[in-house]
Protein backbone atom coordinates (compact mmCIF):
# COMPACT_ATOMS: atom_id res chain seq x y z
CA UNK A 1 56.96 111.65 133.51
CA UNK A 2 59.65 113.20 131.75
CA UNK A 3 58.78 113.34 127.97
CA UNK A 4 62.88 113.62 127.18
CA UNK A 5 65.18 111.16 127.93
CA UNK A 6 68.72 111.31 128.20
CA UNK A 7 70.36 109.37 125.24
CA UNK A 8 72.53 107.49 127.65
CA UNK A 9 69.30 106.43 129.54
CA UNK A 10 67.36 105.66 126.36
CA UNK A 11 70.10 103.21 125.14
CA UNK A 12 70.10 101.87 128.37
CA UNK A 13 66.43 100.85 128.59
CA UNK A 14 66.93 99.02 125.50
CA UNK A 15 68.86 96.49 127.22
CA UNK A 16 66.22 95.82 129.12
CA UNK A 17 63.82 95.44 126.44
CA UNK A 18 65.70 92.93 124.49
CA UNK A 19 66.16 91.21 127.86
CA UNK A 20 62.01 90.60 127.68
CA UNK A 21 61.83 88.19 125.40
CA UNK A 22 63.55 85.62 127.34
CA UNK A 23 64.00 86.85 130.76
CA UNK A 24 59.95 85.19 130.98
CA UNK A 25 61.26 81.74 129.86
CA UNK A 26 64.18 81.75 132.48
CA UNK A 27 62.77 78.59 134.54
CA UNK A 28 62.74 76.69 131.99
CA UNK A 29 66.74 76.02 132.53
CA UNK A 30 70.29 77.20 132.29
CA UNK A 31 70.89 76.82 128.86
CA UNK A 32 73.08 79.60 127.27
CA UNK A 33 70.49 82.59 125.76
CA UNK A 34 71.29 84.07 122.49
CA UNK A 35 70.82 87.67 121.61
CA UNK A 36 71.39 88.67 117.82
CA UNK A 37 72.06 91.78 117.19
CA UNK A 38 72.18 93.78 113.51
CA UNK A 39 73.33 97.32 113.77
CA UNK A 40 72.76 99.70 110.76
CA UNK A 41 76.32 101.35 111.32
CA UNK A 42 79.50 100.08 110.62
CA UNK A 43 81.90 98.63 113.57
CA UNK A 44 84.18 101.99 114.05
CA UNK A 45 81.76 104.17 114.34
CA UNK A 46 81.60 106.38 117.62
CA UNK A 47 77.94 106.32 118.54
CA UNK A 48 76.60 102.90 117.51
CA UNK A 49 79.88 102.12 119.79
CA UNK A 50 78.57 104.03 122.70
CA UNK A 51 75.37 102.64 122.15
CA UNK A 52 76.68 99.18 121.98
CA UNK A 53 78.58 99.64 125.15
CA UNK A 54 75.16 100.98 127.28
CA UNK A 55 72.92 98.14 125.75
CA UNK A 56 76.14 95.54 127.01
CA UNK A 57 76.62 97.21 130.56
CA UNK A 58 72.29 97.94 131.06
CA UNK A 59 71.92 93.40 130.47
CA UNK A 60 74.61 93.11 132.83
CA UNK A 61 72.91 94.93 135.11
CA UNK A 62 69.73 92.75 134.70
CA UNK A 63 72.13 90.00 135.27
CA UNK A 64 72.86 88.87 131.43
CA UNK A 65 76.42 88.52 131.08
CA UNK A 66 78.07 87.82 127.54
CA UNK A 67 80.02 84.21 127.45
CA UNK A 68 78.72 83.64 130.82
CA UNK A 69 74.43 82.95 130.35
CA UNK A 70 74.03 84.85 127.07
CA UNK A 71 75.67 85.08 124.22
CA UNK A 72 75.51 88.70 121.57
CA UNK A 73 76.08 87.99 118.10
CA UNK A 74 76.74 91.36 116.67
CA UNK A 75 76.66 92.05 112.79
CA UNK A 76 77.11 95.67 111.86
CA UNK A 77 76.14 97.79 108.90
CA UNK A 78 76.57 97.89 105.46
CA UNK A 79 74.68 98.19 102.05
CA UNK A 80 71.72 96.22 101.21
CA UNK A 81 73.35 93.14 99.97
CA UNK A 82 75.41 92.93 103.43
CA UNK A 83 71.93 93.76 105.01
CA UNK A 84 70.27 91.08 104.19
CA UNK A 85 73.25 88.78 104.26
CA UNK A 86 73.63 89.48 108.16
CA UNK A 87 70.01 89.40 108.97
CA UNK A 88 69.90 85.71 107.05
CA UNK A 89 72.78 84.75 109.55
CA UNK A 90 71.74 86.02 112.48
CA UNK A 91 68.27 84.04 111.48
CA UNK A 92 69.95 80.60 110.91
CA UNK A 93 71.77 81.34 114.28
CA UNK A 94 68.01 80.64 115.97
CA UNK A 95 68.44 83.38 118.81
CA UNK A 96 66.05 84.07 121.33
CA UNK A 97 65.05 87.49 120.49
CA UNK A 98 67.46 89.81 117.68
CA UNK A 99 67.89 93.60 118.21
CA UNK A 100 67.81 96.23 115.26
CA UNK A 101 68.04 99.75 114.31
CA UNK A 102 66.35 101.64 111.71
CA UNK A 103 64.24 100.28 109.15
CA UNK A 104 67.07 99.15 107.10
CA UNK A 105 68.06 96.97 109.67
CA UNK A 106 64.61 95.54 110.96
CA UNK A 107 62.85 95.05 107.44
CA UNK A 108 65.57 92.61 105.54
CA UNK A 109 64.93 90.68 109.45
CA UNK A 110 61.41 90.79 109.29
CA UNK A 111 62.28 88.83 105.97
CA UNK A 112 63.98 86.43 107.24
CA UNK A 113 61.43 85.39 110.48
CA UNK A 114 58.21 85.93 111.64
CA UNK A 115 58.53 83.88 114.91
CA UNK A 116 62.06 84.91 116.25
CA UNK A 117 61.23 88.10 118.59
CA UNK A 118 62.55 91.61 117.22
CA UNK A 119 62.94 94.69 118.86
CA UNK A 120 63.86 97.51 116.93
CA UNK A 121 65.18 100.62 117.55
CA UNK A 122 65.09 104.21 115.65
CA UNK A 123 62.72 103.45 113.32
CA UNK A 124 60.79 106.53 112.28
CA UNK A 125 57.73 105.66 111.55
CA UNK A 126 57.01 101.22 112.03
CA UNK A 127 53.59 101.32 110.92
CA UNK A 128 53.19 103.19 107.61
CA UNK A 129 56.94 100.66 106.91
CA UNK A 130 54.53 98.14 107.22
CA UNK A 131 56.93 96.38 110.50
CA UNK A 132 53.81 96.71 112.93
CA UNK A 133 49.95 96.58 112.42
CA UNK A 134 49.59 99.87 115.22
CA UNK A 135 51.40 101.35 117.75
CA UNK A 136 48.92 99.91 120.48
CA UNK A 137 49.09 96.81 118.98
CA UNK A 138 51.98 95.98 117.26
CA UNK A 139 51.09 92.29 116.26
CA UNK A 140 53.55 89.58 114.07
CA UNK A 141 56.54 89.00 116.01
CA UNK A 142 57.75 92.91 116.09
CA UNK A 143 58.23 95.48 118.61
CA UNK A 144 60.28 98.77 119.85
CA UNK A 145 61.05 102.49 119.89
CA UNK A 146 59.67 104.90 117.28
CA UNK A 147 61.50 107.99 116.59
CA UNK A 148 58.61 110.10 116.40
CA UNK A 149 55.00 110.60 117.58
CA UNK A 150 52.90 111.23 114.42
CA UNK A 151 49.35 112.43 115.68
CA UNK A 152 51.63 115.27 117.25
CA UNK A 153 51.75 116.63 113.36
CA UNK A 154 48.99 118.63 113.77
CA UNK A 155 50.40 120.77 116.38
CA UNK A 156 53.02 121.26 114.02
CA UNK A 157 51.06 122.97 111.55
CA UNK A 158 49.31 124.92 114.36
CA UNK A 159 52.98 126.13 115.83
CA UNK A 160 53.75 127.42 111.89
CA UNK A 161 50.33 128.93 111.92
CA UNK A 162 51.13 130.91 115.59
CA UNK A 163 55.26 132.08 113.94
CA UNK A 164 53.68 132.77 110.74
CA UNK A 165 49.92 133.48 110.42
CA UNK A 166 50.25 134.75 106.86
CA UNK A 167 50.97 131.51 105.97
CA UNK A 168 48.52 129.09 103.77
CA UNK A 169 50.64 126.70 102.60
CA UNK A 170 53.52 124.39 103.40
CA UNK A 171 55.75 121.68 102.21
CA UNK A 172 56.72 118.75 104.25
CA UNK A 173 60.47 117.03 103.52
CA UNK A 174 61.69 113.90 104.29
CA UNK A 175 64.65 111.40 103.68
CA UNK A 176 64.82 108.93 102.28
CA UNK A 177 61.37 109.20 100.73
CA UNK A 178 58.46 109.96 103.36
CA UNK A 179 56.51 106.41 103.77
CA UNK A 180 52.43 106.61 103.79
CA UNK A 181 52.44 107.86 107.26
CA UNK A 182 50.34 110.47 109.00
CA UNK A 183 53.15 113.13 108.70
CA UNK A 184 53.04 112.95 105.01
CA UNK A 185 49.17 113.44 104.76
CA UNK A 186 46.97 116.79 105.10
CA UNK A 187 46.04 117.68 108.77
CA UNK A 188 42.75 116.35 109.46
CA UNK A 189 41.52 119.22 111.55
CA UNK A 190 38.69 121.56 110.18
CA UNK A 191 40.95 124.16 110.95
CA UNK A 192 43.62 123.31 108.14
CA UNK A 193 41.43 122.00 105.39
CA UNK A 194 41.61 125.69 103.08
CA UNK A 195 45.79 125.16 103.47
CA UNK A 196 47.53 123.88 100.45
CA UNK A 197 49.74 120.99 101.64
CA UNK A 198 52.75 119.33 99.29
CA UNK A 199 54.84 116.11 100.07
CA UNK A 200 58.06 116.14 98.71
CA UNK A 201 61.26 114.05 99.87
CA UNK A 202 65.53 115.97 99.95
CA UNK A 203 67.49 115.56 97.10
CA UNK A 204 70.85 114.85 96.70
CA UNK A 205 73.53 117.38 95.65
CA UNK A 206 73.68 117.67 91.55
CA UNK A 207 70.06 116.88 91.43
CA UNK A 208 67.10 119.25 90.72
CA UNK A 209 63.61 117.94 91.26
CA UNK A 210 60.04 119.70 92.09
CA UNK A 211 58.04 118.51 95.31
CA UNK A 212 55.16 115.92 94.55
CA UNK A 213 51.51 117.19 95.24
């Protein structure tokens, strides 16, 4: 199995996933499905539009047409407030399942329902956000694609270790500010217990601040 995917055929796969949902409950009739989707981007930008256009083509595929059995409601991107405002809509909108991306877009939706199916997408790290109970297991009405594969961290430390074996001490960055996940703790290994390990999170430019032990 090929541990990198193309982004094209990532994207695409979501299609199917949000298809899941209610591709199971087709027998129950022809009534038109409803797909919400809240994208963390705004409307003109490139990518999400890209993306947008592969999740569209991939249901089509699957034989979900918009208008004709399905219908998308898209919302995209903005500030908190807008956030919120689109996830309450979509909500009140009763779709069948409602697609996200990052935890800005899944958490204000997560809010809103915890019946309505959610797949998210690009969301770094769902359990220490508190959107999932495990990876394994994701419980609640919440599923999707993580961004990363945490117990991979130690390796991490081990790859500095093989560059730089001098080194006894390192500092681990993240933005916005790293959640209580396994990246952001000490390696659990015997072998990396004597290291000194610091948390800290980026900082915008103007501001000065020292990293958090």
């Amino acid at each position: 199995m090929r541990l990198c995917l193309r982004r094209r055929e990532f994207i695409a796969g979501l299609g199917g996933a949000a298809a899941w949902p209610f591709a199971a409950r087709a027998q129950q009739g022809d009534r038109l499905r409803r797909i919400g989707v809240l994208m963390a981007t705004p409307a003109d930008d490139p990518e999400s539009t890209a993306r947008t256009a592969a999740f569209l083509q991939t249901l089509q595929e699957l034989g979900w047409t918009d208008g004709r059995n399905v219908r998308i409601e898209m919302r995209w991107g903005g500030d908190a407030e807008r956030q919120r405002r689109y996830a309450a809509e979509l909500v009140a909108l009763a779709p069948d399942v409602i697609l996200t991306t990052g935890s800005a877009g899944v958490t204000p939706v997560l809010e809103a329902t915890r019946t309505i199916p959610v797949v998210f997408v690009q969301v770094t790290d769902p359990v220490g956000a508190g959107l999932v109970e495990s990876l394994a297991r994701p419980g609640g009405n919440a599923t999707g694609f993580t961004l990363f594969e945490f117990s991979t961290s130690g390796k991490w430390v081990e790859l500095i270790k093989q560059i730089a074996p001098a080194v006894s001490a390192w500092l681990s960055c993240a933005t916005p500010p790293p959640s209580p996940g396994p990246v952001n703790s000490p390696p659990s290994s015997p072998r990396h217990r004597s290291w000194e390990w610091s948390c800290g999170r980026s900082i915008s430019a103007g501001q000065r601040e020292s990293s958090a032990p």
